[in-house]
Protein backbone atom coordinates (compact mmCIF):
# COMPACT_ATOMS: atom_id res chain seq x y z
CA UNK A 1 -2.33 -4.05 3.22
CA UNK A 2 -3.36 -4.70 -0.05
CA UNK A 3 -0.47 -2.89 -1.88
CA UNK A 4 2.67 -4.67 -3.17
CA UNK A 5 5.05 -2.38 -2.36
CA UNK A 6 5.39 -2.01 1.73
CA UNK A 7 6.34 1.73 0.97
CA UNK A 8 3.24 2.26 -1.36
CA UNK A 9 1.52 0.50 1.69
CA UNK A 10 2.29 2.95 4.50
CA UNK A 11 1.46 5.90 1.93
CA UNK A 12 -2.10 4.20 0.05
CA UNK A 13 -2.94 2.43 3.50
CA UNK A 14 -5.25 -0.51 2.24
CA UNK A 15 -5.77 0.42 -1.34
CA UNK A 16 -3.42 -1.45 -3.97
CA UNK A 17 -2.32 2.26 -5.70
């Protein structure tokens, strides 16, 4: 996704934060 963190990306989906 568009998050930099892979766990932030599981959590925010395709939103950065």
């Amino acid at each position: 996704s568009a998050s930099y963190m892979l766990v932030l990306d599981r959590a925010c989906g395709d939103a950065p934060l």
